[in-house]
PDB file of N, CA and C in Angstrom:
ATOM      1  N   UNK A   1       0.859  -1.170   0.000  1.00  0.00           N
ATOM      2  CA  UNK A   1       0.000   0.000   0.000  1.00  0.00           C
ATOM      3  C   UNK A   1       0.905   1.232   0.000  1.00  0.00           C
ATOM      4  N   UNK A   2       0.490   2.025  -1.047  1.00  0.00           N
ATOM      5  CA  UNK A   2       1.677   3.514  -1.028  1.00  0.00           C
ATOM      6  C   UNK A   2       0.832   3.957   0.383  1.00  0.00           C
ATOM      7  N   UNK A   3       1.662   5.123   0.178  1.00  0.00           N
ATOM      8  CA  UNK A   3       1.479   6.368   1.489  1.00  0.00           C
ATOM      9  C   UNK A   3       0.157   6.900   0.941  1.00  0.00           C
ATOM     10  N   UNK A   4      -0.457   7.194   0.075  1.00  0.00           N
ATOM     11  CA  UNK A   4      -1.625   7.492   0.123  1.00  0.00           C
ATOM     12  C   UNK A   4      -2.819   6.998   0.545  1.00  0.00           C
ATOM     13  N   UNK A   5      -2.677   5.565   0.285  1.00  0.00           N
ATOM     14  CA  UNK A   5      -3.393   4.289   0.478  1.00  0.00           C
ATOM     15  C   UNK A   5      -3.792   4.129   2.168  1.00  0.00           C
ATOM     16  N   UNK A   6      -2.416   4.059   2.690  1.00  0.00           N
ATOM     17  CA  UNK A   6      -2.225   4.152   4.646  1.00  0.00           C
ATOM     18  C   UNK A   6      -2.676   5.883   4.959  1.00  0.00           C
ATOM     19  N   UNK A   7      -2.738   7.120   4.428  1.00  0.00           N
ATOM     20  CA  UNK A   7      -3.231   8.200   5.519  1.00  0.00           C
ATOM     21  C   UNK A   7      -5.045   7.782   4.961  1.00  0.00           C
ATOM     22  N   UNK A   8      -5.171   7.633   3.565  1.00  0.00           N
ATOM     23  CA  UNK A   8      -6.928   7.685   3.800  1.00  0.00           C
ATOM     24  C   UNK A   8      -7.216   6.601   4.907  1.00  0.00           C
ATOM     25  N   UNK A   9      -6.352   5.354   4.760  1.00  0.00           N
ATOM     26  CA  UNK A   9      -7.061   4.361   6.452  1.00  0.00           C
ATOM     27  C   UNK A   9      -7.355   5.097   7.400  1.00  0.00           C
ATOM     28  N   UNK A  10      -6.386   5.580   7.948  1.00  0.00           N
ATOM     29  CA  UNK A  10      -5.575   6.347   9.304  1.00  0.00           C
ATOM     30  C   UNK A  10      -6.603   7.426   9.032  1.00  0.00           C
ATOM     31  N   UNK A  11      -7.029   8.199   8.387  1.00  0.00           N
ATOM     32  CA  UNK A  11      -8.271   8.994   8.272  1.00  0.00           C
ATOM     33  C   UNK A  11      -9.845   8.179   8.213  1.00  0.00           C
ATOM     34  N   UNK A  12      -9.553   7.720   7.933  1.00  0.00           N
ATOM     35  CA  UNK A  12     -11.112   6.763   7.724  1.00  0.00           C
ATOM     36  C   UNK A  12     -11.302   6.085   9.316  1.00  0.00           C
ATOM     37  N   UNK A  13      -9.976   5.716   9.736  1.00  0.00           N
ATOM     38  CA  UNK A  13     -10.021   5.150  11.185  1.00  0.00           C
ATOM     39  C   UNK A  13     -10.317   5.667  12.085  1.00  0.00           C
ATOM     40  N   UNK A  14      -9.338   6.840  12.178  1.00  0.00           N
ATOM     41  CA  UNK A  14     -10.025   7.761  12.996  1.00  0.00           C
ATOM     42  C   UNK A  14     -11.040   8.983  12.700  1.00  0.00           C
ATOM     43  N   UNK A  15     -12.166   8.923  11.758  1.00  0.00           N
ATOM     44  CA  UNK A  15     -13.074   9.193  11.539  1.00  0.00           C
ATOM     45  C   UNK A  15     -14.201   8.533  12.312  1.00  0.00           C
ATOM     46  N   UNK A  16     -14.101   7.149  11.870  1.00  0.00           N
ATOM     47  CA  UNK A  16     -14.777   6.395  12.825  1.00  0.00           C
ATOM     48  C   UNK A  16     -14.702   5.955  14.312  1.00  0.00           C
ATOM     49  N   UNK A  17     -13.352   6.263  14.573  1.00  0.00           N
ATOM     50  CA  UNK A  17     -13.404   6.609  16.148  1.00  0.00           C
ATOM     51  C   UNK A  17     -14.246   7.677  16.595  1.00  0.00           C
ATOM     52  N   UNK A  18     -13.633   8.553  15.944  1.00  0.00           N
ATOM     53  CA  UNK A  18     -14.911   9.701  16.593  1.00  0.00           C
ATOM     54  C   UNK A  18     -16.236   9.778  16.427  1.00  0.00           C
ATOM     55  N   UNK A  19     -16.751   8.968  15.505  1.00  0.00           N
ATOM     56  CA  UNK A  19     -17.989   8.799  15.444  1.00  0.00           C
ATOM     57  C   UNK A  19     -18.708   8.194  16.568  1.00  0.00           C
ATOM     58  N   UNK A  20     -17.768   6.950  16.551  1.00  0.00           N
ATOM     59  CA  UNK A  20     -18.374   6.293  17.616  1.00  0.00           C
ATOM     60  C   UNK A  20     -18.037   6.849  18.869  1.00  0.00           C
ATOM     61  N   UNK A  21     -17.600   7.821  19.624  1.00  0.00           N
ATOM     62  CA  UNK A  21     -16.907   8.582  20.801  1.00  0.00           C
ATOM     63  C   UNK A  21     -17.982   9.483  20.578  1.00  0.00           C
ATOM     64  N   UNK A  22     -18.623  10.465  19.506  1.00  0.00           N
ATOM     65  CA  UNK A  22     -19.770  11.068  19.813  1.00  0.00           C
ATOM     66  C   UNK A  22     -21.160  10.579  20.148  1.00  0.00           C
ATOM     67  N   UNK A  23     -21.072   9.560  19.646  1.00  0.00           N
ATOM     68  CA  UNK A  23     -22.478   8.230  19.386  1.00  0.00           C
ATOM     69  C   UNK A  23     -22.709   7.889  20.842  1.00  0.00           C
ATOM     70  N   UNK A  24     -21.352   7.444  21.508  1.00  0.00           N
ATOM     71  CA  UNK A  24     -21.109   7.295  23.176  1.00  0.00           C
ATOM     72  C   UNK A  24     -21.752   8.428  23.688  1.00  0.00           C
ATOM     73  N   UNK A  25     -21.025   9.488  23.695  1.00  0.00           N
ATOM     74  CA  UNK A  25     -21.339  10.863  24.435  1.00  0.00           C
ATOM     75  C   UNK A  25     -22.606  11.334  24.412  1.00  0.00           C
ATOM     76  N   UNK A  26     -23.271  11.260  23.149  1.00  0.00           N
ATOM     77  CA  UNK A  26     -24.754  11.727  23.517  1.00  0.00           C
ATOM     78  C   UNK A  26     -25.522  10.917  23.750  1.00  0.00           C
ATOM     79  N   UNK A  27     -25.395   9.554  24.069  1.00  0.00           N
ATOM     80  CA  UNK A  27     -25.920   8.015  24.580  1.00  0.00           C
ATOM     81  C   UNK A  27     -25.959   8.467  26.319  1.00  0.00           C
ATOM     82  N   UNK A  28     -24.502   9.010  26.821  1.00  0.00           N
ATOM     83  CA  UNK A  28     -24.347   8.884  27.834  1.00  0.00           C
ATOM     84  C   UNK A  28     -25.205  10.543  28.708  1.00  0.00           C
ATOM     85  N   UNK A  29     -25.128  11.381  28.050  1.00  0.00           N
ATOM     86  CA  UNK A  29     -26.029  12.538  28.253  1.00  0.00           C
ATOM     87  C   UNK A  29     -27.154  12.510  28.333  1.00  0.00           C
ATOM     88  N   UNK A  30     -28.089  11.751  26.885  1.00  0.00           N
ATOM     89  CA  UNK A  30     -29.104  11.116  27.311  1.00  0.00           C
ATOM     90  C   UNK A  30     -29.604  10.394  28.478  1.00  0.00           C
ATOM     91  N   UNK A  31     -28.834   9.594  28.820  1.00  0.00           N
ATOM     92  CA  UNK A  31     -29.157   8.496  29.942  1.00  0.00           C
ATOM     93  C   UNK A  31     -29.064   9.372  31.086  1.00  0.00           C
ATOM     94  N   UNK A  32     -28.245  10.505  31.500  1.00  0.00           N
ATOM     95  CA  UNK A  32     -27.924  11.165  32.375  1.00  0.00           C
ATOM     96  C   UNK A  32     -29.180  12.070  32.651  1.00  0.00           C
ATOM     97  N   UNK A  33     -29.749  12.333  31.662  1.00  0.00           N
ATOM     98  CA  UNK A  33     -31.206  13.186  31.495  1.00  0.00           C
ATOM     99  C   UNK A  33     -32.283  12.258  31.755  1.00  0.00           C
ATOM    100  N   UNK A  34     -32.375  10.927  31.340  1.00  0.00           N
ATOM    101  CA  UNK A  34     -33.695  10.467  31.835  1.00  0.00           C
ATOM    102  C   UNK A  34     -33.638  10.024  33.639  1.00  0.00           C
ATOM    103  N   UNK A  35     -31.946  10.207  33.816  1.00  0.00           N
ATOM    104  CA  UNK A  35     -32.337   9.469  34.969  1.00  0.00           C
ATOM    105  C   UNK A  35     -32.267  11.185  35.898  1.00  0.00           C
ATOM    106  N   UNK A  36     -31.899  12.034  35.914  1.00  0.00           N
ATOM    107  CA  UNK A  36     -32.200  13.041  36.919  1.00  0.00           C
ATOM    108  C   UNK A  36     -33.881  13.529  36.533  1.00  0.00           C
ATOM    109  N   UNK A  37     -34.330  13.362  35.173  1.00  0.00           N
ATOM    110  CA  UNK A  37     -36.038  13.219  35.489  1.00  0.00           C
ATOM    111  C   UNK A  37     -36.862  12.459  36.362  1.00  0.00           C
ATOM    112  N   UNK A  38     -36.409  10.884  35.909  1.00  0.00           N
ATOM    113  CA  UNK A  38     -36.945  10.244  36.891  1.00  0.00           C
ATOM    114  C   UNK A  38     -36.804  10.742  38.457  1.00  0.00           C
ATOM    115  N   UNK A  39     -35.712  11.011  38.898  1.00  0.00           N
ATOM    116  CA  UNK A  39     -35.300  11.249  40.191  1.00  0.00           C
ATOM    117  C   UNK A  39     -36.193  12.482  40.905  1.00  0.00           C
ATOM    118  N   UNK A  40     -36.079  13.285  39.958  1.00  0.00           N
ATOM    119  CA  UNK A  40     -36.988  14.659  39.993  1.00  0.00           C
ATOM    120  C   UNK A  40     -38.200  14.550  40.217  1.00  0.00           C
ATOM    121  N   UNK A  41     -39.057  13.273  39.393  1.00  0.00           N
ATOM    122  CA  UNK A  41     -40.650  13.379  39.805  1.00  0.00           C
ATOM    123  C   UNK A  41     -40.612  12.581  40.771  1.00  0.00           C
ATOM    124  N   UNK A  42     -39.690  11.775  41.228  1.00  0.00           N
ATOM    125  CA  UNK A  42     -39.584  10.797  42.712  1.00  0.00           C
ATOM    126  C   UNK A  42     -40.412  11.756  44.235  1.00  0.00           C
ATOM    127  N   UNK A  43     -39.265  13.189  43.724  1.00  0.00           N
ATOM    128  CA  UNK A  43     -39.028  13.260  45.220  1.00  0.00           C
ATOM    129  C   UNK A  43     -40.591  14.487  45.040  1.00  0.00           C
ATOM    130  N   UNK A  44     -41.186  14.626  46.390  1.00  0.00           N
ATOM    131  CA  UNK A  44     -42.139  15.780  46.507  1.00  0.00           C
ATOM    132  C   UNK A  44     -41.317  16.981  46.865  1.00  0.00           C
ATOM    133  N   UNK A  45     -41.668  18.401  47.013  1.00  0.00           N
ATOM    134  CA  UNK A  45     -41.510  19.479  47.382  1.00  0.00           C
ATOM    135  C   UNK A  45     -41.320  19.152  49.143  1.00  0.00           C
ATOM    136  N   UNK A  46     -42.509  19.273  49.265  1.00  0.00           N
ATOM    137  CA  UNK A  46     -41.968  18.823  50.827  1.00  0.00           C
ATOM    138  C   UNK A  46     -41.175  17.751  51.800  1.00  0.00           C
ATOM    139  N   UNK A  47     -40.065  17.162  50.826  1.00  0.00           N
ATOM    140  CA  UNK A  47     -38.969  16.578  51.105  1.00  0.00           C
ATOM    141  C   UNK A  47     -37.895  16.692  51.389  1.00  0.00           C
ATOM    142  N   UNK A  48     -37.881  18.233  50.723  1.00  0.00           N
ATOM    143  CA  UNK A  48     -36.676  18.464  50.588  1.00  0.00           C
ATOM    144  C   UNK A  48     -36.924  20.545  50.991  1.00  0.00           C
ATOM    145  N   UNK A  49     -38.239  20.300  51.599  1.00  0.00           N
ATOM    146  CA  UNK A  49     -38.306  21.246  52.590  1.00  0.00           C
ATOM    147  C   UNK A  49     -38.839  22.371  51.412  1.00  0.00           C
ATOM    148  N   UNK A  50     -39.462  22.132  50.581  1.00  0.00           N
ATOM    149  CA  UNK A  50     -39.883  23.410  49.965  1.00  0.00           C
ATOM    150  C   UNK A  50     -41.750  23.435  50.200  1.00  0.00           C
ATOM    151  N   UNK A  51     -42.439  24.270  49.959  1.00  0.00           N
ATOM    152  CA  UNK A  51     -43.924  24.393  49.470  1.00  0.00           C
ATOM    153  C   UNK A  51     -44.547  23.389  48.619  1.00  0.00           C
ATOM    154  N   UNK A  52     -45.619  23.009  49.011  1.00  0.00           N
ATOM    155  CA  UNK A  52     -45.982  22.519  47.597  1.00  0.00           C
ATOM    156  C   UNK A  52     -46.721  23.368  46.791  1.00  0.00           C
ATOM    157  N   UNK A  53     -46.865  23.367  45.658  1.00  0.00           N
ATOM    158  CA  UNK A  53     -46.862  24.593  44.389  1.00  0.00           C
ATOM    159  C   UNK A  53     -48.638  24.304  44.600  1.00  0.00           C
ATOM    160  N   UNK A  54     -49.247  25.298  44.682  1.00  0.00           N
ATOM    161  CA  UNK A  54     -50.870  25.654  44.447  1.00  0.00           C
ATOM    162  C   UNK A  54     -51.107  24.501  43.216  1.00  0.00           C
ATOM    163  N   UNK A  55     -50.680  25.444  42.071  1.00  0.00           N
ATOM    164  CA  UNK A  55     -51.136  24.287  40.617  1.00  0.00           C
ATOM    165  C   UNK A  55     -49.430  23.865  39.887  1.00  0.00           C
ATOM    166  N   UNK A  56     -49.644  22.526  39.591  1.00  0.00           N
ATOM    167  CA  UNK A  56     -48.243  22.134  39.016  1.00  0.00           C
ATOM    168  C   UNK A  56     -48.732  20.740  38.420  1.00  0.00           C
ATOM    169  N   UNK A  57     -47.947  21.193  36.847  1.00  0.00           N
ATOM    170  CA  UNK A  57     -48.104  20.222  36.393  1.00  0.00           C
ATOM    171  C   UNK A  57     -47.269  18.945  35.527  1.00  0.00           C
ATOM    172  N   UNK A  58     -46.537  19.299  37.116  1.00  0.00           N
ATOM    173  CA  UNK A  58     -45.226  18.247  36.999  1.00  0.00           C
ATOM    174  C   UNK A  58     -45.442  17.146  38.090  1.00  0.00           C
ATOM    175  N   UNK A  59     -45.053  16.182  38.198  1.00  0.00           N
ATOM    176  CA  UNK A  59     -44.973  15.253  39.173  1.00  0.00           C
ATOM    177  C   UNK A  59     -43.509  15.563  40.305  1.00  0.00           C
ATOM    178  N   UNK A  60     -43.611  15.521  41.301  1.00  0.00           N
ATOM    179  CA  UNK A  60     -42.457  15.868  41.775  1.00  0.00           C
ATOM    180  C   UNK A  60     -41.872  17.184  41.905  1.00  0.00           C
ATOM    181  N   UNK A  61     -40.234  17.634  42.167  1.00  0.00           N
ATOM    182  CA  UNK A  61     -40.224  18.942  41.560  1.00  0.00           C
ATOM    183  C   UNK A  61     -39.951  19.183  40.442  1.00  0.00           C
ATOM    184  N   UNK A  62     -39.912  20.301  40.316  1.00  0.00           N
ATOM    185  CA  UNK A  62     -39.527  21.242  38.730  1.00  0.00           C
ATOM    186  C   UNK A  62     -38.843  21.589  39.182  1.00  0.00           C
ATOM    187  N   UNK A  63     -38.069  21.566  37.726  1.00  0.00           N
ATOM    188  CA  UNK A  63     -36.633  21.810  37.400  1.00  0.00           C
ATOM    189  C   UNK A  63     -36.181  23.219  37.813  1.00  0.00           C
ATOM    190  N   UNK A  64     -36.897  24.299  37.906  1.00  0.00           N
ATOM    191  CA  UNK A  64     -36.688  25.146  38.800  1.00  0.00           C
ATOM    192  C   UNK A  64     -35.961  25.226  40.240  1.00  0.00           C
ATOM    193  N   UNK A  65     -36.468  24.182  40.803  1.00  0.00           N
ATOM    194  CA  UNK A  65     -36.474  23.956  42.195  1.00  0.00           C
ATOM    195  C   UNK A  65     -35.217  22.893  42.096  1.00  0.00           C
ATOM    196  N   UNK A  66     -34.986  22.259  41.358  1.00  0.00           N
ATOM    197  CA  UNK A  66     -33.320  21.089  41.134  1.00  0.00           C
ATOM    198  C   UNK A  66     -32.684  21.764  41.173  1.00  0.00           C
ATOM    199  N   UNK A  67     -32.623  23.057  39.950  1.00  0.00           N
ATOM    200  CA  UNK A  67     -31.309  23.753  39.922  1.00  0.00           C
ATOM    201  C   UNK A  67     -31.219  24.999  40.862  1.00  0.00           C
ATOM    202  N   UNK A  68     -32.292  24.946  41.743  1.00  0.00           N
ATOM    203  CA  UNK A  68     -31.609  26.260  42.846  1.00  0.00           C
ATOM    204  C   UNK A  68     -31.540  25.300  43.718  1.00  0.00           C
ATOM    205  N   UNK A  69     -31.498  24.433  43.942  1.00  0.00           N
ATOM    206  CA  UNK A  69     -30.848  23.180  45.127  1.00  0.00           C
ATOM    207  C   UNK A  69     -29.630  22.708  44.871  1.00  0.00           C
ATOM    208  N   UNK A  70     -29.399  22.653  43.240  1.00  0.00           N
ATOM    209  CA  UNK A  70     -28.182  22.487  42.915  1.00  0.00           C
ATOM    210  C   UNK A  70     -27.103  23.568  42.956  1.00  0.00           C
ATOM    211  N   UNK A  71     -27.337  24.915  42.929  1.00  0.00           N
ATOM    212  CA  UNK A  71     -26.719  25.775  42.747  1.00  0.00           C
ATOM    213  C   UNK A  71     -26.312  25.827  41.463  1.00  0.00           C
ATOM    214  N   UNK A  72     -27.186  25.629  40.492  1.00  0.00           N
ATOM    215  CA  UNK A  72     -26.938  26.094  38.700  1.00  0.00           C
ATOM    216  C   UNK A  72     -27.963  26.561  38.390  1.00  0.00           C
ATOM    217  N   UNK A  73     -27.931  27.209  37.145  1.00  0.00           N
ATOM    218  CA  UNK A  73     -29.372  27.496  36.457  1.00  0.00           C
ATOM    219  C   UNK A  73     -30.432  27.081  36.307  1.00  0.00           C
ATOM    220  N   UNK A  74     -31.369  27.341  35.956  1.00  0.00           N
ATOM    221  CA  UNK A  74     -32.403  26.955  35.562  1.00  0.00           C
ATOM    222  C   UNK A  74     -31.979  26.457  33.705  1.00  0.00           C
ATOM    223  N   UNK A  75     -31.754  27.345  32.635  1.00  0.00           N
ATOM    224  CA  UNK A  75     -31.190  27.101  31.532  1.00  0.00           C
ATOM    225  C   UNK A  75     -30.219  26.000  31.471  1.00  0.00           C
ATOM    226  N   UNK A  76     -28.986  25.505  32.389  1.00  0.00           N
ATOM    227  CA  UNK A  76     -28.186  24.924  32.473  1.00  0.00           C
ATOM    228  C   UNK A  76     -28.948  23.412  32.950  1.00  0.00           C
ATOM    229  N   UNK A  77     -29.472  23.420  33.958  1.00  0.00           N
ATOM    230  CA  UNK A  77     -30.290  22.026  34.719  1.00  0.00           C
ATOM    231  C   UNK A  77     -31.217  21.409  33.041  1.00  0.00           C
ATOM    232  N   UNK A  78     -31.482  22.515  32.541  1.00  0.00           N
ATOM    233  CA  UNK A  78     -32.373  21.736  31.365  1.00  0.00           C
ATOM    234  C   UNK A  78     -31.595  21.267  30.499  1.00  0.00           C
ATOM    235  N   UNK A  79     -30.867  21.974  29.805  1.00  0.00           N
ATOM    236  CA  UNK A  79     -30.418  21.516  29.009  1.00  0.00           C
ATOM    237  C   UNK A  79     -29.394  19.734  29.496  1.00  0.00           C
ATOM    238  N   UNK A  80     -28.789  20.017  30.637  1.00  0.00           N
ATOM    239  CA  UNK A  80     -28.800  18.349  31.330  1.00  0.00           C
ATOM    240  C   UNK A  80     -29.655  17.769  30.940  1.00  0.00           C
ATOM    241  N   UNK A  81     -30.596  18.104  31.722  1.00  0.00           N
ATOM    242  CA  UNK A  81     -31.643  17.008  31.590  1.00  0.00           C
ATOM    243  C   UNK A  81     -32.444  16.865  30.387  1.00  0.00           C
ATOM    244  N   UNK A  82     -32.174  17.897  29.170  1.00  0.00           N
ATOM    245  CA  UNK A  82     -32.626  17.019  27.943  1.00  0.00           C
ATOM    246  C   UNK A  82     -31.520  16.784  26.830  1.00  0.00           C
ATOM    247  N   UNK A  83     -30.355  16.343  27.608  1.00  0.00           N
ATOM    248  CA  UNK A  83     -29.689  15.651  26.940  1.00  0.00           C
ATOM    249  C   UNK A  83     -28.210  16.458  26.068  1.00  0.00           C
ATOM    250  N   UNK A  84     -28.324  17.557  26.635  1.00  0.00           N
ATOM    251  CA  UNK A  84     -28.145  18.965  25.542  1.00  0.00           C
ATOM    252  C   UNK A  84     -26.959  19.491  26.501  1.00  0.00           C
ATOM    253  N   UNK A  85     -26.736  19.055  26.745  1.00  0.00           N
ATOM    254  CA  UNK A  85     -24.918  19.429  27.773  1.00  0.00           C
ATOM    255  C   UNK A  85     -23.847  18.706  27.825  1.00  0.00           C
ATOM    256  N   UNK A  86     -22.516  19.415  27.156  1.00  0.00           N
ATOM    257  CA  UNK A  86     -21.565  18.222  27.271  1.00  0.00           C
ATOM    258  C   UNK A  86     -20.960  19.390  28.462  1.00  0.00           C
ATOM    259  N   UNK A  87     -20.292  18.346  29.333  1.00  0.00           N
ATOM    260  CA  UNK A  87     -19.320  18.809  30.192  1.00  0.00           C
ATOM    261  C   UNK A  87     -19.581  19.052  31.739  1.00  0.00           C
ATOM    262  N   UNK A  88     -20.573  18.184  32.006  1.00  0.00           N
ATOM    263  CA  UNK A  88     -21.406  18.305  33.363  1.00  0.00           C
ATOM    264  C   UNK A  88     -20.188  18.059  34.273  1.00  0.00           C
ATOM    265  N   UNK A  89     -20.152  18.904  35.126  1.00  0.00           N
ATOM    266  CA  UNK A  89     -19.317  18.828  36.000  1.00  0.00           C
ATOM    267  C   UNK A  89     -20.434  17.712  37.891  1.00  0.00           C
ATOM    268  N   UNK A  90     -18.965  16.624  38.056  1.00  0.00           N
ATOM    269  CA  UNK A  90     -19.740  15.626  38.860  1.00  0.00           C
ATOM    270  C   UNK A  90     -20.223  16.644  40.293  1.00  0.00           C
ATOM    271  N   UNK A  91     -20.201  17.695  40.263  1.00  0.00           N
ATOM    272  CA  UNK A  91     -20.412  19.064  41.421  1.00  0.00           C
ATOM    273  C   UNK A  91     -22.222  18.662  40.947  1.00  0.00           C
ATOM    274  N   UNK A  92     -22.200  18.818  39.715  1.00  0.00           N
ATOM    275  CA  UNK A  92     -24.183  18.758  39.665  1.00  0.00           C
ATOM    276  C   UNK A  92     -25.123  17.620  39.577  1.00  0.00           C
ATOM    277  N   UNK A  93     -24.184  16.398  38.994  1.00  0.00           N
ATOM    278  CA  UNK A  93     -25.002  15.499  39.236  1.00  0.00           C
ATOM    279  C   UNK A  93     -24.545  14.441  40.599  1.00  0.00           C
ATOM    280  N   UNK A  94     -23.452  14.850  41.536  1.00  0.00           N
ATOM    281  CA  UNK A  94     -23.412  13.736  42.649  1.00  0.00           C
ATOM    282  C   UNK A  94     -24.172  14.713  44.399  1.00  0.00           C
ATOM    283  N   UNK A  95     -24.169  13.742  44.952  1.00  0.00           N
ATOM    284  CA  UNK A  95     -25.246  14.419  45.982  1.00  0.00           C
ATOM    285  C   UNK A  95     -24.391  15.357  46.538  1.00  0.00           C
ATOM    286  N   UNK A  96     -23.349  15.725  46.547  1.00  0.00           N
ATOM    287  CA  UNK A  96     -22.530  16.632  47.078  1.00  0.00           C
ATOM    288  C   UNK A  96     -22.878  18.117  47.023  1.00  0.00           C
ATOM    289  N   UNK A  97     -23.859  17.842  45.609  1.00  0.00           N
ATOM    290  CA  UNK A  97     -24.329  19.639  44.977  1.00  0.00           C
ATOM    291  C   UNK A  97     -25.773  19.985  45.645  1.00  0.00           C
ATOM    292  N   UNK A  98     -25.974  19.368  47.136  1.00  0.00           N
ATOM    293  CA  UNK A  98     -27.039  19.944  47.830  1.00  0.00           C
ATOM    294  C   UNK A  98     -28.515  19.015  47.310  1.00  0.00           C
ATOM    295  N   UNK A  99     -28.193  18.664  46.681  1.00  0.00           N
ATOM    296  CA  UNK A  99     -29.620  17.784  45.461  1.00  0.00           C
ATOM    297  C   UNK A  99     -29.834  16.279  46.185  1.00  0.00           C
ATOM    298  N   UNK A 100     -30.087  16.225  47.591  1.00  0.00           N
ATOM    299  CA  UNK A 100     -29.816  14.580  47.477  1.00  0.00           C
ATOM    300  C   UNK A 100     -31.219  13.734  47.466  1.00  0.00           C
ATOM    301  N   UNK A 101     -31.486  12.608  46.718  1.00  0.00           N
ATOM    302  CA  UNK A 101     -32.230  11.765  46.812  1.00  0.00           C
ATOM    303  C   UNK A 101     -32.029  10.382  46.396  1.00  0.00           C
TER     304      UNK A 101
END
């Protein structure tokens, strides 16, 4: 095989590494989002010491109420939780970030 023959591999190879390394990553973001939903409609408001909301039409709390327990956004907690964040630092999703259930 000339040298042209071996960089298109070596390009084609690691093309497909990264494919599959992004394919991972938003697999693993995903999963990271259904499971702080689930967790979210688990717990009630008054568990974790807040009100319960007059009208709400969420099960559990809203995401409002995660990310000022977490100490992040509101914009930031969502986009976690729908899958839409690379770079979560383990400060927001381990119980350490005030969030525990």
């Amino acid at each position: 095989m000339d040298i042209m023959g071996r960089a298109k591999t070596c390009e084609s190879n690691t093309l497909d590494t990264y494919k599959l390394y992004r394919a991972n990553m938003v697999d693993n973001q995903r999963l990271i989002g259904e499971f702080l939903r689930a967790k979210r409609e688990q717990i009630a408001p008054a568990m974790v010491g807040l009100p319960q909301p007059k009208r709400s039409r969420t099960r559990g709390l809203r995401r409002e109420d995660v990310a000022e327990l977490s100490g992040i956004s509101t914009v930031w907690y969502s986009k976690i939780e729908r899958g839409q964040a690379a770079g979560i630092s383990s400060s927001v999703v381990c119980p350490e970030s005030g969030f525990t259930a």
